[in-house]
N, C-alpha and C. Protein backbone atom coordinates (compact mmCIF):
# COMPACT_ATOMS: atom_id res chain seq x y z
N UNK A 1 -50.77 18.36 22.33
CA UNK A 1 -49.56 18.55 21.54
C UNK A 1 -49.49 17.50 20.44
N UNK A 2 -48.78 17.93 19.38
CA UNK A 2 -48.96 17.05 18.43
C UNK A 2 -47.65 15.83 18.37
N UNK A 3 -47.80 14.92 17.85
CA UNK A 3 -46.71 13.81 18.15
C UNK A 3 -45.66 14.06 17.05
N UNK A 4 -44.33 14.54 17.99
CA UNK A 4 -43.14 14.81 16.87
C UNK A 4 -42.67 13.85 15.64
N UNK A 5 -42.56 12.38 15.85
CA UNK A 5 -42.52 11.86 14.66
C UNK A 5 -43.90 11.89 13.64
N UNK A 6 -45.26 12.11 13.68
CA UNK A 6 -45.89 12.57 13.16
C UNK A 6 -46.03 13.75 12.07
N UNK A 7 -45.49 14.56 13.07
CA UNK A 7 -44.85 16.11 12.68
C UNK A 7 -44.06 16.22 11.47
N UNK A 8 -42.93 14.93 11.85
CA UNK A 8 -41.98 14.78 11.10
C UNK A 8 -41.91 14.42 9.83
N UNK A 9 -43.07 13.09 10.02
CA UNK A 9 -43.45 12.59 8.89
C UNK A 9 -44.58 13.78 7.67
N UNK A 10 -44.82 14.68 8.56
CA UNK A 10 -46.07 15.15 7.52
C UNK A 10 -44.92 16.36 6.88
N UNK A 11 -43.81 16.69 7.70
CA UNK A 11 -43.06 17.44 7.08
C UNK A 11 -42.32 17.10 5.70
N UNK A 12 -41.27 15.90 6.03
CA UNK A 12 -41.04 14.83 4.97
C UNK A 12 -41.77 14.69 3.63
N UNK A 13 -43.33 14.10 3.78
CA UNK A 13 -44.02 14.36 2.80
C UNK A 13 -44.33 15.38 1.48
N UNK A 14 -44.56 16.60 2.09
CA UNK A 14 -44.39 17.83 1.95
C UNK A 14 -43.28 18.80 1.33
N UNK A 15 -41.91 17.82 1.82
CA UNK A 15 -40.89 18.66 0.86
C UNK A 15 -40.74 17.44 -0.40
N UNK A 16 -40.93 16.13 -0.16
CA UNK A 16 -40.98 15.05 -1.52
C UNK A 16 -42.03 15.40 -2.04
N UNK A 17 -42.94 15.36 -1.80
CA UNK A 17 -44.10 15.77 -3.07
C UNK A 17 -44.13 17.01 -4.02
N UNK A 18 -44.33 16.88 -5.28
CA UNK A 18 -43.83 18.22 -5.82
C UNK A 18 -45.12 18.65 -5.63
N UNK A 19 -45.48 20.04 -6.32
CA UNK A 19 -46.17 21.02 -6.10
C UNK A 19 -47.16 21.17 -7.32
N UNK A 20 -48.04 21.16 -7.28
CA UNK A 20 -49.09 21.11 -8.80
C UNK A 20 -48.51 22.25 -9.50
N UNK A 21 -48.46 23.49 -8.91
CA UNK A 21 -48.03 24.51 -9.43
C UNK A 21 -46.78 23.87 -10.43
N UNK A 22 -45.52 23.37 -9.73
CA UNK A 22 -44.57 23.18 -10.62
C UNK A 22 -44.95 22.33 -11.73
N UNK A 23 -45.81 21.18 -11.52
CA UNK A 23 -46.04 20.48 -12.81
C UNK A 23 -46.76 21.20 -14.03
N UNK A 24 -48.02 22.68 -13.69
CA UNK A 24 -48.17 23.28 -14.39
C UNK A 24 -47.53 23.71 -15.23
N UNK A 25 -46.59 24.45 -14.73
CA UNK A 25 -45.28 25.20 -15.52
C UNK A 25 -45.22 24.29 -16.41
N UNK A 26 -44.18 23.34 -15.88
CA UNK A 26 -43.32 22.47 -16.32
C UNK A 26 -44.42 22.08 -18.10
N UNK A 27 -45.80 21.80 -17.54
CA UNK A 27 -46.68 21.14 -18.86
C UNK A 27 -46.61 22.52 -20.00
N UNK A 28 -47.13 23.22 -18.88
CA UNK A 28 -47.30 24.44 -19.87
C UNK A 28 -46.28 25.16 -21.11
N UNK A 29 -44.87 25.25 -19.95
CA UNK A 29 -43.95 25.38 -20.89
C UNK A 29 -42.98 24.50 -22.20
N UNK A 30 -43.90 23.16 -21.78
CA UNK A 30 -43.13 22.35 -22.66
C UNK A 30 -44.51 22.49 -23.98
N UNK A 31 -45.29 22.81 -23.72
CA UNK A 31 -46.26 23.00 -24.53
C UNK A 31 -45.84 24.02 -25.98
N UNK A 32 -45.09 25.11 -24.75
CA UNK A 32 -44.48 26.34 -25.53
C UNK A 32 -43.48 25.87 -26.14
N UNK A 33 -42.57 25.11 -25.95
CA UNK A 33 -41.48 24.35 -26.72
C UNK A 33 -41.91 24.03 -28.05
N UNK A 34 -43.08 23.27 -27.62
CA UNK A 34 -43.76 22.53 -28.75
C UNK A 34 -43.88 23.74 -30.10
N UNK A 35 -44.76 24.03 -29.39
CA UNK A 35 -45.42 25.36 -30.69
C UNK A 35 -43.96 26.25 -30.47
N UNK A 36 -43.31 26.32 -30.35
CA UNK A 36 -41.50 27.14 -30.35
C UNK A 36 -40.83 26.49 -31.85
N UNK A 37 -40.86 24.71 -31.67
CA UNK A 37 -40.51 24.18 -32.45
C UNK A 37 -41.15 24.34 -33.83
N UNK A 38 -41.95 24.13 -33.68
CA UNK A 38 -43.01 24.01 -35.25
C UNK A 38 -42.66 25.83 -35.83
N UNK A 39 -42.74 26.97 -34.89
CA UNK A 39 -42.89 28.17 -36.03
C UNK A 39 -41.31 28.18 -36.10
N UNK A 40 -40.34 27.32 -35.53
CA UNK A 40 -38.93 27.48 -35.92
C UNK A 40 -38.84 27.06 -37.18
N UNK A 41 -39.49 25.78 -37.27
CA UNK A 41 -39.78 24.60 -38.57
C UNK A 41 -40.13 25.73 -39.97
N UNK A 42 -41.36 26.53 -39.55
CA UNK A 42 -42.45 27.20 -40.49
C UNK A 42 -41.30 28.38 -41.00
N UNK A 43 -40.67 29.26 -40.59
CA UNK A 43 -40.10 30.51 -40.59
C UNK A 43 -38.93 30.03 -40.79
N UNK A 44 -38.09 29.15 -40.69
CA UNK A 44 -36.86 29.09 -40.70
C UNK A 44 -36.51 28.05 -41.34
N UNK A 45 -36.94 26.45 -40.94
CA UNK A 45 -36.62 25.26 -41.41
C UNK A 45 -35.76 25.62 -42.73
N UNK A 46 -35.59 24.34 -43.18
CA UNK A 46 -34.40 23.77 -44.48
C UNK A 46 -35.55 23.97 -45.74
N UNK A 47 -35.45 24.55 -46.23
CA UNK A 47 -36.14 24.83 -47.96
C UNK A 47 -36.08 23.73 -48.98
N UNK A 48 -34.40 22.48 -48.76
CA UNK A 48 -33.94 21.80 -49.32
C UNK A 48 -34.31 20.60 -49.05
N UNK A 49 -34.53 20.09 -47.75
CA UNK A 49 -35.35 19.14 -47.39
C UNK A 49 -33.36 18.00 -47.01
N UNK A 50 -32.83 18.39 -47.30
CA UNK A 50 -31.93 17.86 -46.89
C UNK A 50 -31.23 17.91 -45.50
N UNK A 51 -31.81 18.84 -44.14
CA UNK A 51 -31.24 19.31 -42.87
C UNK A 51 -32.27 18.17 -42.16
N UNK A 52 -31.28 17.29 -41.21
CA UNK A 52 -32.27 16.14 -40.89
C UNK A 52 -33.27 16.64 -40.23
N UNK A 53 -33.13 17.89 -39.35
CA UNK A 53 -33.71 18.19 -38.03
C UNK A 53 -34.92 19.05 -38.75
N UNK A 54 -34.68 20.05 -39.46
CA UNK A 54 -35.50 21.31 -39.29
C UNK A 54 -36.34 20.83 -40.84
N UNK A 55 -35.80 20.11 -41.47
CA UNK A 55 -36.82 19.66 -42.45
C UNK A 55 -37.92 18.69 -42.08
N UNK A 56 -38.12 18.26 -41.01
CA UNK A 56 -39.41 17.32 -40.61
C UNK A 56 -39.75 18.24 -39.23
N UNK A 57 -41.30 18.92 -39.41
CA UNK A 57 -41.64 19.69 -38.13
C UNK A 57 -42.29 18.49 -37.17
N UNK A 58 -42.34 17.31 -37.30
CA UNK A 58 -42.26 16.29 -36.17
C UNK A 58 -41.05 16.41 -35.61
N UNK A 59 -39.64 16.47 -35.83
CA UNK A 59 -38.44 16.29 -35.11
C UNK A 59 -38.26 17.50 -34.54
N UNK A 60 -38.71 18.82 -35.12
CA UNK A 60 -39.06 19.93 -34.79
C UNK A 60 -39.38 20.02 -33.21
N UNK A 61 -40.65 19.67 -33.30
CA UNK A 61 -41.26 20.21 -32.75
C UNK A 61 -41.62 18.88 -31.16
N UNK A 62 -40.47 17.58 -31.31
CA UNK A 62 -39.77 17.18 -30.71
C UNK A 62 -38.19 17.96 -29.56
N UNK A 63 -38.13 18.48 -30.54
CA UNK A 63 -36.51 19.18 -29.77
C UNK A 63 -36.86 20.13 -28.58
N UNK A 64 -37.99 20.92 -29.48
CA UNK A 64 -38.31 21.81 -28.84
C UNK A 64 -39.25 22.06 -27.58
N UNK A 65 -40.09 20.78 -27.44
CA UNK A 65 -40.43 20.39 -26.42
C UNK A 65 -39.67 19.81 -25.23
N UNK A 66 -38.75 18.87 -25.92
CA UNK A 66 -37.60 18.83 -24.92
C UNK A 66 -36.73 19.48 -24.18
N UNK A 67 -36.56 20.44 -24.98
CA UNK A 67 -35.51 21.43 -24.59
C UNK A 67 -36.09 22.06 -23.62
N UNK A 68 -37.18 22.85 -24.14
CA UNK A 68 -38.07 23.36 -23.02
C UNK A 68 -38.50 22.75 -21.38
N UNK A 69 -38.76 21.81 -21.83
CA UNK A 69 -38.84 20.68 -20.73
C UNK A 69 -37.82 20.40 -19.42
N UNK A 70 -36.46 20.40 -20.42
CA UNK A 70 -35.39 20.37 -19.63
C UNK A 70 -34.71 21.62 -19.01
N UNK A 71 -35.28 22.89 -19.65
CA UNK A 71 -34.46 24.06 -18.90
C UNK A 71 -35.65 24.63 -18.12
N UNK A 72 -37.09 23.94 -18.15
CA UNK A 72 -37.93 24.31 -17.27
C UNK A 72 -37.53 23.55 -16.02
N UNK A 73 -37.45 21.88 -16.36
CA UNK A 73 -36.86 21.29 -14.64
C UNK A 73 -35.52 21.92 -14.37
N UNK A 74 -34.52 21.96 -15.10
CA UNK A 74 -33.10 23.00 -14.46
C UNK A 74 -33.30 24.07 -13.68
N UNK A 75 -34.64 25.11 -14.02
CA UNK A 75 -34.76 26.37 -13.48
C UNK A 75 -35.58 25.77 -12.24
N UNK A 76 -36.59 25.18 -12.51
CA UNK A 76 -37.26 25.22 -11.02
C UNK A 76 -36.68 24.49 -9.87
N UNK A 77 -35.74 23.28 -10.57
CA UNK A 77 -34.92 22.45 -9.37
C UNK A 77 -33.92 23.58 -8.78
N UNK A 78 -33.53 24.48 -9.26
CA UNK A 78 -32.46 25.47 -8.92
C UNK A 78 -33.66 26.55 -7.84
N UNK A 79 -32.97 26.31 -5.95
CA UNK A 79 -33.58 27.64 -5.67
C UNK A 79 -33.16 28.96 -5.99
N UNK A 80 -33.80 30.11 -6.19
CA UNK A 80 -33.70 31.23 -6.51
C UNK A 80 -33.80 32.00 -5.55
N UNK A 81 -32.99 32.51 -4.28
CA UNK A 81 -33.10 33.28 -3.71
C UNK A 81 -32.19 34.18 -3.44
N UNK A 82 -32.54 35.48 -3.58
CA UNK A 82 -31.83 36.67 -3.83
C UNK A 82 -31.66 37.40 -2.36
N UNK A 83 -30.91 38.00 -1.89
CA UNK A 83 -31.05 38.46 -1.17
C UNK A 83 -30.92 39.85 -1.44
N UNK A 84 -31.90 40.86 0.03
CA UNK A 84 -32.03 42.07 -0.47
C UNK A 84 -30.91 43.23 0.22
């Protein structure tokens, strides 16, 4: 039989450690932020050069990684279970 605080401990571990899978996402979609930001910059940005944000596709393409970033950890920290 296996030793219950053992058990316990490997359980413990297991729900603190995140999941490669989630860090995938998480890279991947902030990736998409990224390139989100820049064709926001390209297609849309300020013509005038006077809009602090959308006239530099560095700050661009800053936001948009963030943003992404942050409603990717919001969604995956949130469980999703539906019932049928």
């Amino acid at each position: 039989m296996d030793n219950p605080q053992q058990t316990l401990e490997t359980e413990t571990k297991q729900q603190k450690a995140p999941s490669k899978r989630k860090w995938i996402i998480k890279i991947s979609l902030t990736i998409a932020g990224i390139v989100g930001g820049y064709l926001y910059y390209y297609f849309v940005g300020c013509s005038t050069g006077t809009c602090p944000l959308k006239s530099n596709p560095w700050l661009m393409m800053l936001w948009g990684g963030l943003f992404a970033y942050l409603l990717t950890d919001i969604v995956l920290s949130t469980n999703w279970h539906f019932k049928k």
